[in-house]
C-alpha atoms as a PDB file:
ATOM      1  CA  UNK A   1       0.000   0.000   0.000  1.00  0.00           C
ATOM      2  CA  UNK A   2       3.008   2.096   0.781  1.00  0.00           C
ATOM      3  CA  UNK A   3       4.282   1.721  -2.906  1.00  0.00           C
ATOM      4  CA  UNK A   4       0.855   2.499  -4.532  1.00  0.00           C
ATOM      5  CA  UNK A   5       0.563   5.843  -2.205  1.00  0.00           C
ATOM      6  CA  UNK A   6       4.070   6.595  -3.115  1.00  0.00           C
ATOM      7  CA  UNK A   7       4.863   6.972   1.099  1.00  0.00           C
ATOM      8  CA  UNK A   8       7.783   5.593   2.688  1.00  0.00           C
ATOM      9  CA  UNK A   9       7.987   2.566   5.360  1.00  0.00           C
ATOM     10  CA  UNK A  10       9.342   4.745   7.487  1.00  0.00           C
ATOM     11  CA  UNK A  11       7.762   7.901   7.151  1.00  0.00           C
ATOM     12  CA  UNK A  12       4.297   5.552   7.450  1.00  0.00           C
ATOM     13  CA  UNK A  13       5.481   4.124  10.767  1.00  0.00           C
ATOM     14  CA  UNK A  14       6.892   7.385  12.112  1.00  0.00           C
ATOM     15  CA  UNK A  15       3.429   8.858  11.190  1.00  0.00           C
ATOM     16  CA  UNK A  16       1.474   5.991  13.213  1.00  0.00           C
ATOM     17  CA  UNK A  17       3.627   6.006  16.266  1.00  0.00           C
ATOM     18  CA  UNK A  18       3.316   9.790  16.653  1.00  0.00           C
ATOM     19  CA  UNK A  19       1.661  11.255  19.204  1.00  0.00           C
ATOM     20  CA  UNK A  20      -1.360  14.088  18.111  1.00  0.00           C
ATOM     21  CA  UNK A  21       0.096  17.548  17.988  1.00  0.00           C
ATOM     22  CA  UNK A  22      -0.709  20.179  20.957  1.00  0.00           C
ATOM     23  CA  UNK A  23      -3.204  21.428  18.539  1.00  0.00           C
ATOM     24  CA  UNK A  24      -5.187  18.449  18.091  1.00  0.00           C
ATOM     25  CA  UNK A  25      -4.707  17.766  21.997  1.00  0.00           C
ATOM     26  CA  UNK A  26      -6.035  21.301  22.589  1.00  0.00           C
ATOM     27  CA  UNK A  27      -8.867  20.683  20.008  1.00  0.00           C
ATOM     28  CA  UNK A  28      -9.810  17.904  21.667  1.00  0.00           C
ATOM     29  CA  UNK A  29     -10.154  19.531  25.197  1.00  0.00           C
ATOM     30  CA  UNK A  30     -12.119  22.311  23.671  1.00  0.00           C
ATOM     31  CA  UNK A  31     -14.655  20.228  22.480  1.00  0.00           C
ATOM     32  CA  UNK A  32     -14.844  18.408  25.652  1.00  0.00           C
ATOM     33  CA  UNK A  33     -16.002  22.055  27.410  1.00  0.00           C
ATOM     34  CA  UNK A  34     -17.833  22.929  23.815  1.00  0.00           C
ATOM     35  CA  UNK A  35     -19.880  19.855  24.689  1.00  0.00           C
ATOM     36  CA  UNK A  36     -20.735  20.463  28.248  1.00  0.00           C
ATOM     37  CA  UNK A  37     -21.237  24.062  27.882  1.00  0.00           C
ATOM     38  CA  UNK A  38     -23.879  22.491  24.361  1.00  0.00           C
ATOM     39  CA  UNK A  39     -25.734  20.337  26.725  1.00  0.00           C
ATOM     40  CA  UNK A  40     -25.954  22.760  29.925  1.00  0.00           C
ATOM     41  CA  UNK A  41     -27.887  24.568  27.216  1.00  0.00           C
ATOM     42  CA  UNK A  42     -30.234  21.492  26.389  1.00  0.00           C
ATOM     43  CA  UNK A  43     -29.233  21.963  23.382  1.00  0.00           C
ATOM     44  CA  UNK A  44     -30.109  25.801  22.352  1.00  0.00           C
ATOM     45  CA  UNK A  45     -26.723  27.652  22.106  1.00  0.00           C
ATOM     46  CA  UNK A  46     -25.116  27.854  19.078  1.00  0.00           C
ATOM     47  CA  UNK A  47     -21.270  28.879  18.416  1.00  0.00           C
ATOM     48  CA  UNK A  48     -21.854  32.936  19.268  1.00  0.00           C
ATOM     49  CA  UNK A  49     -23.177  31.763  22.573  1.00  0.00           C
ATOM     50  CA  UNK A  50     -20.873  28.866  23.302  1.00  0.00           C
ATOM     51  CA  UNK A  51     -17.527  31.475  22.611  1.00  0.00           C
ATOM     52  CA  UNK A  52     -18.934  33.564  25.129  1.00  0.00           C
ATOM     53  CA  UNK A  53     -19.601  31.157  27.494  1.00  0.00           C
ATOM     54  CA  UNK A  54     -16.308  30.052  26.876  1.00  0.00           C
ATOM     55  CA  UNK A  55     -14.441  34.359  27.375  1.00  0.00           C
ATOM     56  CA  UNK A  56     -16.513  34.604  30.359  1.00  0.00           C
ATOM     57  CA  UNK A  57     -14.893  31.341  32.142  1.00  0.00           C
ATOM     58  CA  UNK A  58     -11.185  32.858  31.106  1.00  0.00           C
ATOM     59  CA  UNK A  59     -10.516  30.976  27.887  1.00  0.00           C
ATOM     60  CA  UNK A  60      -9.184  32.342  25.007  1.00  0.00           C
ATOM     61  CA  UNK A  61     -10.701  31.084  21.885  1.00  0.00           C
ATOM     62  CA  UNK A  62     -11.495  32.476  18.677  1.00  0.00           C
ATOM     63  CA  UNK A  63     -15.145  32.802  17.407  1.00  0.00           C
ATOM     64  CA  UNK A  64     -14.617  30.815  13.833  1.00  0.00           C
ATOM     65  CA  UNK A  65     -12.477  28.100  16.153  1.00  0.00           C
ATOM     66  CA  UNK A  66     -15.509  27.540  18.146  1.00  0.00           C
ATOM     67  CA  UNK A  67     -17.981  27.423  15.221  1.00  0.00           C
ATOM     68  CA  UNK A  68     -15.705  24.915  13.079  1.00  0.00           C
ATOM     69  CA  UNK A  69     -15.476  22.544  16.438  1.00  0.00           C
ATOM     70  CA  UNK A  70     -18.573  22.530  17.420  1.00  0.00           C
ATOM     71  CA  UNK A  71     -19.759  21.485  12.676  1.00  0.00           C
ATOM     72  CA  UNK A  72     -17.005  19.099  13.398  1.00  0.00           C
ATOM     73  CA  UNK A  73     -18.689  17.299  16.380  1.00  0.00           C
ATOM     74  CA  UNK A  74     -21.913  17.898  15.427  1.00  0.00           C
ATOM     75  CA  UNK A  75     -23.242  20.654  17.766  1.00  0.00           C
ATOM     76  CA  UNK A  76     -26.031  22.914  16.541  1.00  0.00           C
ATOM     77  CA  UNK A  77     -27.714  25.363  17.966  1.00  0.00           C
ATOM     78  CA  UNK A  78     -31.028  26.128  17.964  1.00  0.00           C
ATOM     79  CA  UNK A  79     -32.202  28.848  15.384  1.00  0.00           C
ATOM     80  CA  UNK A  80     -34.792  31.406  15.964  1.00  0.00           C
ATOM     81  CA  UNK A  81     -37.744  31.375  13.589  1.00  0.00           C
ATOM     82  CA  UNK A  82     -37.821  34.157  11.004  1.00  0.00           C
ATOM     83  CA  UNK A  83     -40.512  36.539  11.308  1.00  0.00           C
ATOM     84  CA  UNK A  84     -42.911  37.310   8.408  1.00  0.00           C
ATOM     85  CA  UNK A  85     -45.180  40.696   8.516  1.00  0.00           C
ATOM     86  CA  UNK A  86     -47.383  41.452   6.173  1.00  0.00           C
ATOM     87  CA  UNK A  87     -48.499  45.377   5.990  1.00  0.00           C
ATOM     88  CA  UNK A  88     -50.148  47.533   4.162  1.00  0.00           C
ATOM     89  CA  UNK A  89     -48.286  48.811   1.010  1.00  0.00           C
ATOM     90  CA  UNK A  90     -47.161  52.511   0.679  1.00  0.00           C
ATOM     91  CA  UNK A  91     -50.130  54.408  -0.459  1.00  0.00           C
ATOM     92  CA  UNK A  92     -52.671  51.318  -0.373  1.00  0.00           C
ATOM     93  CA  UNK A  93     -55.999  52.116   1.531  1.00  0.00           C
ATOM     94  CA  UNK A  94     -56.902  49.895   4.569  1.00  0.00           C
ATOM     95  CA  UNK A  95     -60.136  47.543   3.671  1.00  0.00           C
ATOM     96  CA  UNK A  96     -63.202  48.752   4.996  1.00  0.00           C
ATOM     97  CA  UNK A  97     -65.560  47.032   8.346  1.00  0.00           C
ATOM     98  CA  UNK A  98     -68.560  46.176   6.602  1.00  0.00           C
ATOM     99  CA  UNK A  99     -69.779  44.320   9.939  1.00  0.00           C
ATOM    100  CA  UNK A 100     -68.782  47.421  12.417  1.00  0.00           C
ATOM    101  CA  UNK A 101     -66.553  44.781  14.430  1.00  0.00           C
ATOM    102  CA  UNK A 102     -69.820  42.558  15.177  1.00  0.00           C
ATOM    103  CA  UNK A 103     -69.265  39.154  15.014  1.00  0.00           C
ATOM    104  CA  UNK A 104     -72.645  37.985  15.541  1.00  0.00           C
ATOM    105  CA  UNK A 105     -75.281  36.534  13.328  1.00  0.00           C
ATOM    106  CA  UNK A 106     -78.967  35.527  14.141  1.00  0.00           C
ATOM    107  CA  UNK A 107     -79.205  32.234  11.101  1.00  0.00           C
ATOM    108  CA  UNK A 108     -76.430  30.956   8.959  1.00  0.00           C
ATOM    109  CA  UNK A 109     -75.051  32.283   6.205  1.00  0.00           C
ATOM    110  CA  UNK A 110     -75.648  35.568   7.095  1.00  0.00           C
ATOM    111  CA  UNK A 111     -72.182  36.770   8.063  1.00  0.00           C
ATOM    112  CA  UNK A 112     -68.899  35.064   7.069  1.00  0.00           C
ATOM    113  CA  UNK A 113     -65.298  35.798   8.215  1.00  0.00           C
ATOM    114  CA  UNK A 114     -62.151  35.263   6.640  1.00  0.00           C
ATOM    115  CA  UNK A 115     -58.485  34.989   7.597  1.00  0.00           C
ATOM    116  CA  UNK A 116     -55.279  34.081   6.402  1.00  0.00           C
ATOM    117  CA  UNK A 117     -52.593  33.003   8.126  1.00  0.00           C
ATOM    118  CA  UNK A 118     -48.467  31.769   7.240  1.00  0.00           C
ATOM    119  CA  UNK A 119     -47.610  28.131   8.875  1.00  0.00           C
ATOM    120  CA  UNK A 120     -43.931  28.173   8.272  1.00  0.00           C
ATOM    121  CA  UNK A 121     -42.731  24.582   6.957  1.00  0.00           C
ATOM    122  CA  UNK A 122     -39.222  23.167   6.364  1.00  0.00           C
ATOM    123  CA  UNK A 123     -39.659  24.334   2.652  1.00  0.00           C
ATOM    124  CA  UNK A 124     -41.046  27.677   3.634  1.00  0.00           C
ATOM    125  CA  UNK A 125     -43.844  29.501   4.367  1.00  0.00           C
ATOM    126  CA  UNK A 126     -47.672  28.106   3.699  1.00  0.00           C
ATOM    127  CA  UNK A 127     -50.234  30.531   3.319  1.00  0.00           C
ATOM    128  CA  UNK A 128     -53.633  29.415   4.708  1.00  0.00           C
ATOM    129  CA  UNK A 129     -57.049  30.619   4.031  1.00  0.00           C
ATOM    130  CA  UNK A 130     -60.008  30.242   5.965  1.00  0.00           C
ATOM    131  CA  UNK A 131     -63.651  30.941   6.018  1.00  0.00           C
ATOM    132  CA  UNK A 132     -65.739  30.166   8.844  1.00  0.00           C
ATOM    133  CA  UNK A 133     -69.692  31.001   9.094  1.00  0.00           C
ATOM    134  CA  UNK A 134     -70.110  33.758  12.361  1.00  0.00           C
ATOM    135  CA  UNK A 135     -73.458  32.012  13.309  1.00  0.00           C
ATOM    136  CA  UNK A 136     -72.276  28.102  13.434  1.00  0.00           C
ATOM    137  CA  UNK A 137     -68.112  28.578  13.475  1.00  0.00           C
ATOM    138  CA  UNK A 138     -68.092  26.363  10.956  1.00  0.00           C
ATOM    139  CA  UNK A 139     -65.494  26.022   8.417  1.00  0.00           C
ATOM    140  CA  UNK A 140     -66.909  26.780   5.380  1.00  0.00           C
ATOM    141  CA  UNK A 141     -64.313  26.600   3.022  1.00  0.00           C
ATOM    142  CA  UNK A 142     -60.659  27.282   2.465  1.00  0.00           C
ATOM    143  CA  UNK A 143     -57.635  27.142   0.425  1.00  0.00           C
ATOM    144  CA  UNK A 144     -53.107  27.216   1.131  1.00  0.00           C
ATOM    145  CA  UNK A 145     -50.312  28.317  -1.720  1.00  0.00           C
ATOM    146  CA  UNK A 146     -47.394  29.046  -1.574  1.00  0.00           C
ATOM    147  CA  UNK A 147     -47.548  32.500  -2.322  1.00  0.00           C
ATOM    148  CA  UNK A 148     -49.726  35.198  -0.861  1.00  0.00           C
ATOM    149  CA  UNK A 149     -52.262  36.461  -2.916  1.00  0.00           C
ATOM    150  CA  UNK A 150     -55.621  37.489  -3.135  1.00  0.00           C
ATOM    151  CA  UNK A 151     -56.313  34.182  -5.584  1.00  0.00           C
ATOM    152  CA  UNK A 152     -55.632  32.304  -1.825  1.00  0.00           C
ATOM    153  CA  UNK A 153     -58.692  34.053  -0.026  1.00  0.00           C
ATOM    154  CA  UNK A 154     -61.291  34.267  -3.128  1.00  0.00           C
ATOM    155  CA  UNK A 155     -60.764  30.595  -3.546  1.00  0.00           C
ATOM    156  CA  UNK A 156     -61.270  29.364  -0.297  1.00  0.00           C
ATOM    157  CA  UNK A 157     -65.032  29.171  -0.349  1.00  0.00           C
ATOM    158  CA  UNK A 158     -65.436  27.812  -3.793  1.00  0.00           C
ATOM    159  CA  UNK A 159     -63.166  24.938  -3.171  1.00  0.00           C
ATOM    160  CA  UNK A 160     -65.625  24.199  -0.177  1.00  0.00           C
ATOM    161  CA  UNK A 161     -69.207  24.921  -3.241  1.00  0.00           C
ATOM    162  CA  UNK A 162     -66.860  22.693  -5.485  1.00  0.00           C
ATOM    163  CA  UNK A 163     -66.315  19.765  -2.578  1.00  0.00           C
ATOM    164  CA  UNK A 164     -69.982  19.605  -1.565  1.00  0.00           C
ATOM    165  CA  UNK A 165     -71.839  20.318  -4.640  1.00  0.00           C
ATOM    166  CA  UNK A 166     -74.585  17.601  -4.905  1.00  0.00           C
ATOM    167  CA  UNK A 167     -73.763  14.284  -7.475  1.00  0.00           C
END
């Protein structure tokens, strides 16, 4: 094997029989403490957190040292969710309150309500359309894309006509 590498018998066996450089011994310690600091955590702090846990208890480590120990072995932190808000464009007029903020009806079908809403999935955000009846709270129809647009609300209570439209 030593041939087909092109590596001498002796530079193999003086490579085996070596002991791990103070780097890789230091490494190894830091990712010892890295560890317990991880798990004191349960889990939560990532690299920015870990370096300063590590400065306040008198070590000095670098930042990217910390980060590329911690990918090596595996450590993660956990990441915050990203925040979606969805406002009114520059200029654009709010929509009116037909119902004067009462929810009420006497019969159903009388008054229906609508909202929209953003689940966020591992492949990104779903949009999610709903339509309940005010009298019965009953889901009367409703519709998810991937995108937010009006097409997401306006379907929502034909898909529900469409689904229980008699044979």
């Amino acid at each position: 094997m030593c041939r087909v590498l092109g590596v001498s018998l002796s530079g193999y066996y003086a490579w085996a029989s070596r002991q791990p450089s103070a780097r890789a011994r230091s490494d190894a310690a830091l990712v010892e403490r890295i560890g317990s600091i991880h798990a004191a955590s349960h889990g939560t702090y990532g690299s920015p957190r870990v370096h300063a846990e590590l400065c306040e208890s008198g070590a000095h480590v670098g930042r990217k040292r910390v980060a590329r120990l911690m990918r090596a072995a595996g450590l993660a932190g956990v990441s915050r969710r990203k925040f979606v808000t969805t406002t009114l464009a520059d200029g654009a007029r709010p929509a009116p309150d037909l119902v004067d903020r009462t929810f009420t009806a006497d019969r159903p079908n009388v008054l229906w309500v609508a909202d929209i809403t953003y689940v966020p999935t591992w492949a990104g955000f779903l949009y999610l359309a709903v339509v309940l009846d005010v009298f019965s709270r009953r889901v009367i129809g409703w519709s998810m894309s991937t995108t937010l647009h009006v097409d997401v609300v306006l379907a929502a209570p034909w898909l529900w006509a469409a689904a229980n439209r008699p044979a």
